[in-house]
N, C-alpha and C. Protein backbone atom coordinates (compact mmCIF):
# COMPACT_ATOMS: atom_id res chain seq x y z
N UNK A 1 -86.33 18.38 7.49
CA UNK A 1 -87.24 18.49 6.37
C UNK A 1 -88.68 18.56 6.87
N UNK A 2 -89.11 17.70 8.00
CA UNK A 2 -90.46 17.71 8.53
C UNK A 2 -90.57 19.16 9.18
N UNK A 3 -89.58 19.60 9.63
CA UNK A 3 -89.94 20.90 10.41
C UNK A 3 -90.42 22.02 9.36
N UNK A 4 -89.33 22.31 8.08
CA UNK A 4 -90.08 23.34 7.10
C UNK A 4 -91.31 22.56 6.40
N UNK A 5 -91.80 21.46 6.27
CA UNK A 5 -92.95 21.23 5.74
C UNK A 5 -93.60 21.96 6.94
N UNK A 6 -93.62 21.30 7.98
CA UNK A 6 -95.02 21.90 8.91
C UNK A 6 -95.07 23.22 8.88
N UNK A 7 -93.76 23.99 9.40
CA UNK A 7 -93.93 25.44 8.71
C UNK A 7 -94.65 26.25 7.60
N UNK A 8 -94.24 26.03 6.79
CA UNK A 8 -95.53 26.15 5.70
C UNK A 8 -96.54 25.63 5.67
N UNK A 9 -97.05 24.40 6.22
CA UNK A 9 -98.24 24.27 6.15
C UNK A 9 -99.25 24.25 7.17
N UNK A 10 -98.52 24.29 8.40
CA UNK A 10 -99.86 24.80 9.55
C UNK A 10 -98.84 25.59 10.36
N UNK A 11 -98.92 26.48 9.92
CA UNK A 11 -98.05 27.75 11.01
C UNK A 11 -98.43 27.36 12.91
N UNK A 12 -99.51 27.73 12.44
CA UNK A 12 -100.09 28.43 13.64
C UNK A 12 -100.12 27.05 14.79
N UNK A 13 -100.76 25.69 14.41
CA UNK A 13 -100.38 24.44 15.35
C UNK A 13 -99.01 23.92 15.37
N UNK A 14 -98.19 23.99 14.82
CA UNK A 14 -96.61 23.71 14.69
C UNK A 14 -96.06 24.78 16.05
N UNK A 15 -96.39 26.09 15.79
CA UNK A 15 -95.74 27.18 16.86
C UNK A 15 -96.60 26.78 18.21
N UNK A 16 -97.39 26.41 18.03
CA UNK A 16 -98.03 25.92 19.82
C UNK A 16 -97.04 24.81 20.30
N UNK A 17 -97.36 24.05 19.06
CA UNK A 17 -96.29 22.62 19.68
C UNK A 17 -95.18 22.77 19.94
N UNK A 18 -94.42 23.85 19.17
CA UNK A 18 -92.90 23.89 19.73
C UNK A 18 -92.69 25.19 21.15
N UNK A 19 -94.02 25.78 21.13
CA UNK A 19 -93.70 26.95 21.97
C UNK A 19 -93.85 26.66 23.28
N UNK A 20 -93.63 24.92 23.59
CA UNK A 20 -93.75 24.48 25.27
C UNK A 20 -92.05 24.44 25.38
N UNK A 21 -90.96 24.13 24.13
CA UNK A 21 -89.91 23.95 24.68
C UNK A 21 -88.92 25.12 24.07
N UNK A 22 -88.53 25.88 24.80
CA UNK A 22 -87.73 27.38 24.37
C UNK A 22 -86.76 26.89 23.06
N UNK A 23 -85.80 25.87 23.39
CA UNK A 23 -85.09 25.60 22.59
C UNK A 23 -85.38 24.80 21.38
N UNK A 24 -86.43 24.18 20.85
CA UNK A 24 -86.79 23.97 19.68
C UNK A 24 -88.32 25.42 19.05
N UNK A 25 -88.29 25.87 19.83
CA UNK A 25 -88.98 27.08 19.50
C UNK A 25 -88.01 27.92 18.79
N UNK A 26 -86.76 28.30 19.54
CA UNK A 26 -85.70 29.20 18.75
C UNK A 26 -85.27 28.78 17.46
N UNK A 27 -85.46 27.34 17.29
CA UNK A 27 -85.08 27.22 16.13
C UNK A 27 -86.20 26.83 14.96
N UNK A 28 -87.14 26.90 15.19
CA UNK A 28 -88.72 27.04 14.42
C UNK A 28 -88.62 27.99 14.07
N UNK A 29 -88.54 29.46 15.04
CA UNK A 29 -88.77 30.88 14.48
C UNK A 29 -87.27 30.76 13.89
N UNK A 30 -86.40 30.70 13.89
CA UNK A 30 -84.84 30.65 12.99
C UNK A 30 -85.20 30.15 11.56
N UNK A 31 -86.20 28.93 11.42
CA UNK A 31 -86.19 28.89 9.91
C UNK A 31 -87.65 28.97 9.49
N UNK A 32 -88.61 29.67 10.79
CA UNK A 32 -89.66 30.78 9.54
C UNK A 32 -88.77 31.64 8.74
N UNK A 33 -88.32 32.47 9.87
CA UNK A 33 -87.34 33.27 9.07
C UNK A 33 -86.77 33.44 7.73
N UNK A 34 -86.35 32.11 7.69
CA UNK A 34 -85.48 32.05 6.76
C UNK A 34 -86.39 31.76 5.26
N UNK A 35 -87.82 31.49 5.53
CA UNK A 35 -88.12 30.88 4.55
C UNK A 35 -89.50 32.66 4.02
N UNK A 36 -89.14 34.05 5.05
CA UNK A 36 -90.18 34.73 4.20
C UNK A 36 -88.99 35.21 3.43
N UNK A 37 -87.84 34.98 3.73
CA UNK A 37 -86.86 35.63 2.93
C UNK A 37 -86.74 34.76 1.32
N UNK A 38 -87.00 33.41 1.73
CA UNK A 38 -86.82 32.43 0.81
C UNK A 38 -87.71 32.64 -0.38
N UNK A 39 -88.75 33.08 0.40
CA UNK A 39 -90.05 33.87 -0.87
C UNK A 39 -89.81 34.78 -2.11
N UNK A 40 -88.50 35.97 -1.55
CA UNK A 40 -88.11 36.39 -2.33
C UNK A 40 -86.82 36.81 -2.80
N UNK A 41 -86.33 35.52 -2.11
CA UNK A 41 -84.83 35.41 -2.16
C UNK A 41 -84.69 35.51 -3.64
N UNK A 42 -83.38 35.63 -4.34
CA UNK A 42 -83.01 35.72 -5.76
C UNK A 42 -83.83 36.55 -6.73
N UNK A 43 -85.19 37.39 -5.79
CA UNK A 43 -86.01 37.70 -6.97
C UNK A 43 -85.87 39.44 -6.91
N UNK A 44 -85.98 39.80 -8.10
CA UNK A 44 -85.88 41.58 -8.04
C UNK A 44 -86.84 42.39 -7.31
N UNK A 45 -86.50 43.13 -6.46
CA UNK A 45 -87.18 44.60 -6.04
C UNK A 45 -86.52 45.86 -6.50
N UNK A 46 -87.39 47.16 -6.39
CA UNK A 46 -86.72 47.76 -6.85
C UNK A 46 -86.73 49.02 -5.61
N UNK A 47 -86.45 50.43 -5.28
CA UNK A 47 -86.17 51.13 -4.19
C UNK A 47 -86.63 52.31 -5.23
N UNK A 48 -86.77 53.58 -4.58
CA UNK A 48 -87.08 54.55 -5.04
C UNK A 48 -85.88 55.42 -6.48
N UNK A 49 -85.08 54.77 -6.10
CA UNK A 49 -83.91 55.04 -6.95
C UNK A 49 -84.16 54.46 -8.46
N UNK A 50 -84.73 53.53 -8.41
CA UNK A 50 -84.84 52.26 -9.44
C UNK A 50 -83.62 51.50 -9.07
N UNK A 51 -82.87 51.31 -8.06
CA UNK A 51 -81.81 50.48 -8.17
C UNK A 51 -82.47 48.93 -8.11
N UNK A 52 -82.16 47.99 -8.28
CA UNK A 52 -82.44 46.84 -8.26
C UNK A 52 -81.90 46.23 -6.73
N UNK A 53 -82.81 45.85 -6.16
CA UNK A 53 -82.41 45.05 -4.46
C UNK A 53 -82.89 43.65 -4.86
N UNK A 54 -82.08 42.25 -3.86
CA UNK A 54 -81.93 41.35 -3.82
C UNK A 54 -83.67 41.20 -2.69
N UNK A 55 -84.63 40.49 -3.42
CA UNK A 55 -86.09 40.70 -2.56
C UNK A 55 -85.44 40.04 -0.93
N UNK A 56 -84.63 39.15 -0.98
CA UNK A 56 -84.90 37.81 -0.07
C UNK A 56 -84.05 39.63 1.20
N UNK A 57 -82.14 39.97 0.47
CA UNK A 57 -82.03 40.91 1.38
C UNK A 57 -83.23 41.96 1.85
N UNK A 58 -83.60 42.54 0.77
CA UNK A 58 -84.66 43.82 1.19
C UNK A 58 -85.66 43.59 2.39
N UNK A 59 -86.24 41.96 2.60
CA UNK A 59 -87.01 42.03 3.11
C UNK A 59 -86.73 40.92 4.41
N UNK A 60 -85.61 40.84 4.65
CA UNK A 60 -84.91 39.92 5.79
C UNK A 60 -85.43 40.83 6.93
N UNK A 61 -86.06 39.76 7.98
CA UNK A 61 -86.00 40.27 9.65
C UNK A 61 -87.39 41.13 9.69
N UNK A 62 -88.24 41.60 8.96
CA UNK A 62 -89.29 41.92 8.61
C UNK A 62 -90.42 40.73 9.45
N UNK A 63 -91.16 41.99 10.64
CA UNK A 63 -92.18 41.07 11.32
C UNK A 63 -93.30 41.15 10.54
N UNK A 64 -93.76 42.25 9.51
CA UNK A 64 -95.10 42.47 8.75
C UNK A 64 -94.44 42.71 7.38
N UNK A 65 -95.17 41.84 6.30
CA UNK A 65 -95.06 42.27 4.92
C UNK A 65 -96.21 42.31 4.18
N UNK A 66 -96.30 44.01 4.06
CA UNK A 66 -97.66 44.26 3.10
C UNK A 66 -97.22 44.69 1.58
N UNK A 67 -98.50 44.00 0.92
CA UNK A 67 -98.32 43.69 -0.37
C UNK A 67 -99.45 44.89 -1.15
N UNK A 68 -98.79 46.66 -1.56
CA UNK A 68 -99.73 47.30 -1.85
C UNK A 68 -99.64 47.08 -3.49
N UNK A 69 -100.96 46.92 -3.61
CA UNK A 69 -101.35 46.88 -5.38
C UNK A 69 -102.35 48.52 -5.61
N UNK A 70 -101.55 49.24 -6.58
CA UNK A 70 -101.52 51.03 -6.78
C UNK A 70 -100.98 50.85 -8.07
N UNK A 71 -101.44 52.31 -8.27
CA UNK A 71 -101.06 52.76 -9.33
C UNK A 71 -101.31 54.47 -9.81
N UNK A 72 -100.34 54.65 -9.93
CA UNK A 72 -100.39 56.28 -10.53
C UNK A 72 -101.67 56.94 -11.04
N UNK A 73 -102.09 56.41 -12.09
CA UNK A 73 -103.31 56.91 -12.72
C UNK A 73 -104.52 56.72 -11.91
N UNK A 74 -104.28 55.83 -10.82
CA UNK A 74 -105.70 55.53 -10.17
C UNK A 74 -106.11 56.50 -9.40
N UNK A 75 -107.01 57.25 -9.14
CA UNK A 75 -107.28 58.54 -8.15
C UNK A 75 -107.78 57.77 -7.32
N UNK A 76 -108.17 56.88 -7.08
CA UNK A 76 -108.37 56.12 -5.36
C UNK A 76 -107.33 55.74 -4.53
N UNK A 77 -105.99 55.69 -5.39
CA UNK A 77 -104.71 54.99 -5.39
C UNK A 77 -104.06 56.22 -4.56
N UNK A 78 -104.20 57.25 -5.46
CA UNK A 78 -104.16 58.86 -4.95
C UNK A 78 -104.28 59.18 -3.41
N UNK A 79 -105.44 59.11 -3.57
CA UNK A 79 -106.02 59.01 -1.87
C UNK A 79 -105.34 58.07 -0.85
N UNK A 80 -105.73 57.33 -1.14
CA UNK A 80 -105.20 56.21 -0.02
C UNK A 80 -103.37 56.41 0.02
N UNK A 81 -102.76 56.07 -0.93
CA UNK A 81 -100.83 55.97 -0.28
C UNK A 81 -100.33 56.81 0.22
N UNK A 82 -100.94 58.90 0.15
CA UNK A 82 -100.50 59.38 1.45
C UNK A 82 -100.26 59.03 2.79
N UNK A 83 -101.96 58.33 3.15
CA UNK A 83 -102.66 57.68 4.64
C UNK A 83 -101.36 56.56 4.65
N UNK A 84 -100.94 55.65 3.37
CA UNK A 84 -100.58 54.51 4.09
C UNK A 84 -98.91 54.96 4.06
N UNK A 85 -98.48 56.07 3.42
CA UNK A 85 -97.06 56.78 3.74
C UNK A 85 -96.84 57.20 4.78
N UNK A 86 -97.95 57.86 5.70
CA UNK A 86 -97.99 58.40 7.11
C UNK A 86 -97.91 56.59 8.21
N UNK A 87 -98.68 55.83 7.97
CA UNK A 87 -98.84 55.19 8.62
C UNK A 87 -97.29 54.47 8.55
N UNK A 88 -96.61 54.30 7.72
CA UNK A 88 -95.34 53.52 7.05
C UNK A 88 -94.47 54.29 7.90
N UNK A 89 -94.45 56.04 7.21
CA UNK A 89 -93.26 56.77 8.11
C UNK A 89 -93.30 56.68 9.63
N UNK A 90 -94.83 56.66 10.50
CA UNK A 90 -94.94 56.76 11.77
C UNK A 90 -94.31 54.94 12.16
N UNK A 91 -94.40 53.97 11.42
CA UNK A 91 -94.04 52.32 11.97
C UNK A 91 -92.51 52.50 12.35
N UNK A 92 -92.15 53.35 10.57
CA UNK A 92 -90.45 53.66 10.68
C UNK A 92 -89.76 53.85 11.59
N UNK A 93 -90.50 55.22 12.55
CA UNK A 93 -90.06 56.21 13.48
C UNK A 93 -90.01 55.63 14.76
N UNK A 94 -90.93 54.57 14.90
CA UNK A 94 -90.97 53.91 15.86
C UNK A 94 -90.52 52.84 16.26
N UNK A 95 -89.34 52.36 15.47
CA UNK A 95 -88.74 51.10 14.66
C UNK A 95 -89.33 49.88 14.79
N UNK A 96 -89.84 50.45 13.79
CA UNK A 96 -91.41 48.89 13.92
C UNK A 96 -90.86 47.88 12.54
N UNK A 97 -90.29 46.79 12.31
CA UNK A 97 -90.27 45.69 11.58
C UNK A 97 -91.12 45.77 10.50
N UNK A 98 -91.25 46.61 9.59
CA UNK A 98 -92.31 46.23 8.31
C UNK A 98 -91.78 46.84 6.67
N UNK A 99 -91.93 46.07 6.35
CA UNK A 99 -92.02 46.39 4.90
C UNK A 99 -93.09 46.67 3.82
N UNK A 100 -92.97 47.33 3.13
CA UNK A 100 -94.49 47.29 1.83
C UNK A 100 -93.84 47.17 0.68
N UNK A 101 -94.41 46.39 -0.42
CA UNK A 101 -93.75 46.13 -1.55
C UNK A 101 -95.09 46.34 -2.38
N UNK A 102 -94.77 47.61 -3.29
CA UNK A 102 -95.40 48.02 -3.88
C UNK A 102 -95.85 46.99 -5.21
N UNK A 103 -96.49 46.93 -5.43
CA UNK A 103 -97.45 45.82 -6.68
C UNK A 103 -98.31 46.91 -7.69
N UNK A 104 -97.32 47.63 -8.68
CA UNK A 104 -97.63 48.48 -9.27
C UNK A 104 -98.68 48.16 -10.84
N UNK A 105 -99.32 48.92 -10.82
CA UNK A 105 -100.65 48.80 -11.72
C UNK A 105 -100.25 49.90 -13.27
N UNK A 106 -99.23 50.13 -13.00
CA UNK A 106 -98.92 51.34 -13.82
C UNK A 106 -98.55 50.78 -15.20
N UNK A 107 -98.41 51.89 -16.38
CA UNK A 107 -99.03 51.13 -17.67
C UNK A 107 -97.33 51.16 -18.52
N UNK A 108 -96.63 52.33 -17.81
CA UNK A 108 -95.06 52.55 -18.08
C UNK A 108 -93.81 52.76 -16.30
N UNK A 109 -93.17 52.15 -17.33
CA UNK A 109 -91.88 51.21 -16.74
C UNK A 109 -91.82 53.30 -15.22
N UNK A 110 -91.76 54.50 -16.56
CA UNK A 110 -91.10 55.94 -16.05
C UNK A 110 -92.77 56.25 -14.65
N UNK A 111 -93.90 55.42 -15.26
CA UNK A 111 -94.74 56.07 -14.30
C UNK A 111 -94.89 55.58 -12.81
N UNK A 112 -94.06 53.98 -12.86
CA UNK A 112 -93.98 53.44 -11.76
C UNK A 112 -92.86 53.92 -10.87
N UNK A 113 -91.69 54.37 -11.41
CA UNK A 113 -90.56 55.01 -10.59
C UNK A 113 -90.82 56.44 -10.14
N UNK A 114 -92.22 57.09 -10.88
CA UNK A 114 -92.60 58.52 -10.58
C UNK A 114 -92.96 58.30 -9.38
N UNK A 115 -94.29 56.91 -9.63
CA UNK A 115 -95.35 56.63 -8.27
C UNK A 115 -94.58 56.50 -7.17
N UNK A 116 -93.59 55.72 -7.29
CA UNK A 116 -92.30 55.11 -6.16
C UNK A 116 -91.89 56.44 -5.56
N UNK A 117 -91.41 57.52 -6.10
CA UNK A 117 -90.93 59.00 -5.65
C UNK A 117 -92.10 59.37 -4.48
N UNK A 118 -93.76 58.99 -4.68
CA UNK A 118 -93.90 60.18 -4.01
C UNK A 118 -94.58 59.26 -2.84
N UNK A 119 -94.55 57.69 -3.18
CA UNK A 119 -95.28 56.91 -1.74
C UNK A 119 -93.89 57.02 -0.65
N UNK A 120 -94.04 55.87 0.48
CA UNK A 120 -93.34 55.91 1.10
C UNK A 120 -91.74 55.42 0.79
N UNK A 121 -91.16 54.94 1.34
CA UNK A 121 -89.23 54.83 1.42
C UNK A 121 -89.65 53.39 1.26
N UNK A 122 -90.85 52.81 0.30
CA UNK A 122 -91.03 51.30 0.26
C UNK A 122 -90.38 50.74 -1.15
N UNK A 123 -90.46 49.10 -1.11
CA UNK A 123 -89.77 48.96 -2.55
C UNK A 123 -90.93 48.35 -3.58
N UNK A 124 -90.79 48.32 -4.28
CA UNK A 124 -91.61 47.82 -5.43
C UNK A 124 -91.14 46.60 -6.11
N UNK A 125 -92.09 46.00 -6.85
CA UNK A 125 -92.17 44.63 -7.72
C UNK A 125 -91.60 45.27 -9.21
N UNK A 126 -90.37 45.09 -10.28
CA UNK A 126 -90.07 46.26 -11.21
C UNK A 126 -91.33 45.65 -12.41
N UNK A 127 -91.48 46.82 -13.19
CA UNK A 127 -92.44 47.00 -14.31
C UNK A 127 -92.12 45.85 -15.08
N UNK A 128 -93.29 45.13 -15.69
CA UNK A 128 -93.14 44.21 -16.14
C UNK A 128 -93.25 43.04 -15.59
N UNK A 129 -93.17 43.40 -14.23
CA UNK A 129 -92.39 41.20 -13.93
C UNK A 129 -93.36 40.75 -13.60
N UNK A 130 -93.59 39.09 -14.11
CA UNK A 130 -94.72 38.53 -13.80
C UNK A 130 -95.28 37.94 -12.66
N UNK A 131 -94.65 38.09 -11.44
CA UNK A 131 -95.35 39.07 -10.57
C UNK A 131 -96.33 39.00 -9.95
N UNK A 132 -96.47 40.60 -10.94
CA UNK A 132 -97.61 41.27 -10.85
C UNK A 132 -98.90 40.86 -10.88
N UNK A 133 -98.64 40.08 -12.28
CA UNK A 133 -100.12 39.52 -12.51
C UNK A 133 -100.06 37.97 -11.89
N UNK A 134 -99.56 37.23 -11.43
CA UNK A 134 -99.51 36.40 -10.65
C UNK A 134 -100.43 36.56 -8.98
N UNK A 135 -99.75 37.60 -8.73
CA UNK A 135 -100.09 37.81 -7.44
C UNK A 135 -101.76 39.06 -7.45
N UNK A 136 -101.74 39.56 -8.60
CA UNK A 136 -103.24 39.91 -8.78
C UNK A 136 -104.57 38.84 -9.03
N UNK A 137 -104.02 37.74 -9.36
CA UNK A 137 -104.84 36.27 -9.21
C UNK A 137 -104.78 35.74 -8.03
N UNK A 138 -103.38 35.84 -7.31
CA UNK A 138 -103.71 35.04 -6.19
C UNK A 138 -104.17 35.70 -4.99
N UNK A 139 -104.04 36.46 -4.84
CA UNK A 139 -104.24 37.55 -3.89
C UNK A 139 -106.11 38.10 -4.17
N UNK A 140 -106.40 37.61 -5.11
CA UNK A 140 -107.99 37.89 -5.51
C UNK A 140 -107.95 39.61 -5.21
N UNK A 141 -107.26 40.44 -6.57
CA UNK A 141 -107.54 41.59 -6.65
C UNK A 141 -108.12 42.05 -7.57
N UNK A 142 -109.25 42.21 -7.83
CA UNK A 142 -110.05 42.95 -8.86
C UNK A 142 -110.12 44.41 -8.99
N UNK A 143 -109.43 45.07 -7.92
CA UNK A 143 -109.47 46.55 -8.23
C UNK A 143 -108.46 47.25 -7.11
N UNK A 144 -107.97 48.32 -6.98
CA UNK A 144 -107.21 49.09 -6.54
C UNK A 144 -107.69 50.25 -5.96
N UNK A 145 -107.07 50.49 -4.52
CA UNK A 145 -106.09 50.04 -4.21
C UNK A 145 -106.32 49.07 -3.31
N UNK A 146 -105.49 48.10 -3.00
CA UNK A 146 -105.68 46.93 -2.26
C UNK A 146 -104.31 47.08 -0.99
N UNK A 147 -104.28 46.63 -0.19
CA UNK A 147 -103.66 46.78 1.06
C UNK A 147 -103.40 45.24 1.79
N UNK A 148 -102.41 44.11 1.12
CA UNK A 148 -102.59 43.18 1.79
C UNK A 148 -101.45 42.32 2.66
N UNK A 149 -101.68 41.99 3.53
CA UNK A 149 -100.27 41.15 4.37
C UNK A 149 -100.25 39.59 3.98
N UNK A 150 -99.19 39.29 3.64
CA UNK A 150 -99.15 37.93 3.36
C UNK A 150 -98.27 37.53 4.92
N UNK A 151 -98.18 35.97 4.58
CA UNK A 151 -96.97 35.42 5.76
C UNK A 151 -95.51 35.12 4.93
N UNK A 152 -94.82 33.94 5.49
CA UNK A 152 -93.96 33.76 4.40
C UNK A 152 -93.90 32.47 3.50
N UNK A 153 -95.03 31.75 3.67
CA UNK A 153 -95.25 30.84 2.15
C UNK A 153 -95.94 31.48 1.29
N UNK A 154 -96.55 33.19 1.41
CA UNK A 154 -97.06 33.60 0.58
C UNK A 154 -98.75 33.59 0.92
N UNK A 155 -99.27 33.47 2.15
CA UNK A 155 -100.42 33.04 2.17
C UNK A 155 -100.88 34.50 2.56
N UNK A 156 -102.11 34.60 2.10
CA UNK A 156 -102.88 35.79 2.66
C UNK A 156 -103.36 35.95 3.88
N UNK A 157 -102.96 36.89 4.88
CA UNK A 157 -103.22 36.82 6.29
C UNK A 157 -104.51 37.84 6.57
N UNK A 158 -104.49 38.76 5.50
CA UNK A 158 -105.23 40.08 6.07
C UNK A 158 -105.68 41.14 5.03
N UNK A 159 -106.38 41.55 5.03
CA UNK A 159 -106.96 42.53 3.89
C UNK A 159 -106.78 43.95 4.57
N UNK A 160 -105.48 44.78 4.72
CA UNK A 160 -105.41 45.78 6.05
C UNK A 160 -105.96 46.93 5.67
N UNK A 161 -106.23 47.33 4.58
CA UNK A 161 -106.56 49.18 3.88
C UNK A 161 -107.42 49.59 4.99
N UNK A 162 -108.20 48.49 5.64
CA UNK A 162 -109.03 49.74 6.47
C UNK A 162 -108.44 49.69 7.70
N UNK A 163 -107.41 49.33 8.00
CA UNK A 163 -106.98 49.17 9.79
C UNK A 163 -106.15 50.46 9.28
N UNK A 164 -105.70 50.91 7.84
CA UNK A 164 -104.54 52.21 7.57
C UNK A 164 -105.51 53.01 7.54
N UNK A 165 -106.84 52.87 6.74
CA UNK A 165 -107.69 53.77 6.78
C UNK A 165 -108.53 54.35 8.00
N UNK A 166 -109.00 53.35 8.37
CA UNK A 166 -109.94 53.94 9.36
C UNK A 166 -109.13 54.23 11.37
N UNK A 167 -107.67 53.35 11.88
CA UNK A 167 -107.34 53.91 12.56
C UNK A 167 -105.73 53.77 12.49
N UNK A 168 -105.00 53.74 11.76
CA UNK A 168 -104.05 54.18 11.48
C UNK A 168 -103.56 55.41 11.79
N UNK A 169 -104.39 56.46 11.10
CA UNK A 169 -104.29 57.72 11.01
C UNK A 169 -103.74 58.22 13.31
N UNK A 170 -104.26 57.74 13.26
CA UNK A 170 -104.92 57.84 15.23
C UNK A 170 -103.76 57.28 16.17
N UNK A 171 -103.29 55.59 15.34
CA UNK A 171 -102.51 54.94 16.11
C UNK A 171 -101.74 54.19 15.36
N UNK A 172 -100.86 54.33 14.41
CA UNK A 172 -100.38 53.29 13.54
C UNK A 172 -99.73 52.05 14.35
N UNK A 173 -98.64 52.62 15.60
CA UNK A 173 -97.94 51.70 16.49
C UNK A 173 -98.93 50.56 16.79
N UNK A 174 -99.88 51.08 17.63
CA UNK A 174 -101.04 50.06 18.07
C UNK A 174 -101.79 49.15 16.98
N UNK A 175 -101.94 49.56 15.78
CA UNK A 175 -102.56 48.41 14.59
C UNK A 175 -101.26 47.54 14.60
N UNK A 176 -100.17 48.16 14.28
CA UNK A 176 -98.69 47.19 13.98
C UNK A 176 -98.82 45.85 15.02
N UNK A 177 -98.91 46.56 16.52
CA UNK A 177 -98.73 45.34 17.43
C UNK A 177 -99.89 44.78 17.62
N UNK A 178 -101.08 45.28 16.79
CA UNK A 178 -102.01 43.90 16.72
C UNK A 178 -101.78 43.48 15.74
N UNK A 179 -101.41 43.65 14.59
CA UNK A 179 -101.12 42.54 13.66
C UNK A 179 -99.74 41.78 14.19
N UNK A 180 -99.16 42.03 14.42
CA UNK A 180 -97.75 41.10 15.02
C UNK A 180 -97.78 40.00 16.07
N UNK A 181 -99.00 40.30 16.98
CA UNK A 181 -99.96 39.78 18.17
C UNK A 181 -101.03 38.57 17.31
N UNK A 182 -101.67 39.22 16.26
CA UNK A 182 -102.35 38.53 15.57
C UNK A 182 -101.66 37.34 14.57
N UNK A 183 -100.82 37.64 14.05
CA UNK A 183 -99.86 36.94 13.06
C UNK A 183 -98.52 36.50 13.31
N UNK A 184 -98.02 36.09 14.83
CA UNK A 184 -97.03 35.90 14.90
C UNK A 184 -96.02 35.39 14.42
N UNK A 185 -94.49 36.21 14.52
CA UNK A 185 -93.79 35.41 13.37
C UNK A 185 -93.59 35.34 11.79
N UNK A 186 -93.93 36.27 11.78
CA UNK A 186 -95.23 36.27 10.59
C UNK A 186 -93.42 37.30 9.53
């Protein structure tokens, strides 16, 4: 019980302390693990299909989870999820550990499964669920599009739109393994 408290609550001095002895290290990172899944274990995602995925499966074993808040109608939204579809397909290709879970802004249930068609092979939060607006408070989003990595108690690690924006385009592999370098475990 003391081990997932410290987990969640000081990542980063808990993994020093256990990372002098291999074998209670293996089992620290065994139930981070278990607990970004725990985040969204039992809760709905959805896939480009609209099928409904189990969040905790969809997003098991995942070293980076970015949290994009978009939306169809937004023409900034426009712009940017090509850049972060290229950067997504190039992580893919390179079998890089990441997920994006779309945090859709859209005003109908048909415009969010359109938006889903043309970003990347990522899954989404489904229309409606509260969510959305949950995580637009906590996440301090006042406008779109937003680009953000959480860990797995949900904490905000990173504000990334401009590491997709500005060198993504150039090196997506190399941003990945500094955030993974930066956020270990994560």
């Amino acid at each position: 019980m003391m081990l997932v408290f410290l987990t969640l609550g000081r990542f980063r001095e808990t993994y020093s302390l256990f990372s002098a002895c291999p074998l209670l290290l293996y089992h620290f990172n065994w139930v981070f693990q278990l607990t970004m899944t725990d985040l969204f274990a039992g809760k709905p995602l959805i896939n480009q299909k609209g099928e409904e995925l189990d969040g905790g499966d969809a997003l098991r074993g995942k070293k980076i989870i970015g949290l994009y808040f978009s939306a169809m109608w937004c023409g900034s939204c426009r712009q940017f999820t090509p850049k972060l579809k290229r950067f997504y397909e190039q992580l893919k290709a390179a079998g890089k550990d990441i997920e994006i879970v779309l945090v859709s802004r859209d005003r109908e249930a048909e415009d969010l499964l359109e938006y889903l068609e043309h970003g990347g092979n990522w899954v989404a939060i489904p229309f409606g669920d509260e969510r959305i607006q949950e995580y637009l408070k906590k996440y301090e989003v006042p406008t779109i599009p937003a680009f953000k990595l959480i860990n797995s108690a949900g904490e905000l690690l990173h504000d990334a739109r401009a590491d997709v924006t500005e060198r993504g385009k150039d090196d997506a592999v190399a941003v990945y393994d500094e955030w993974v370098e930066k956020y270990p475990a994560n």
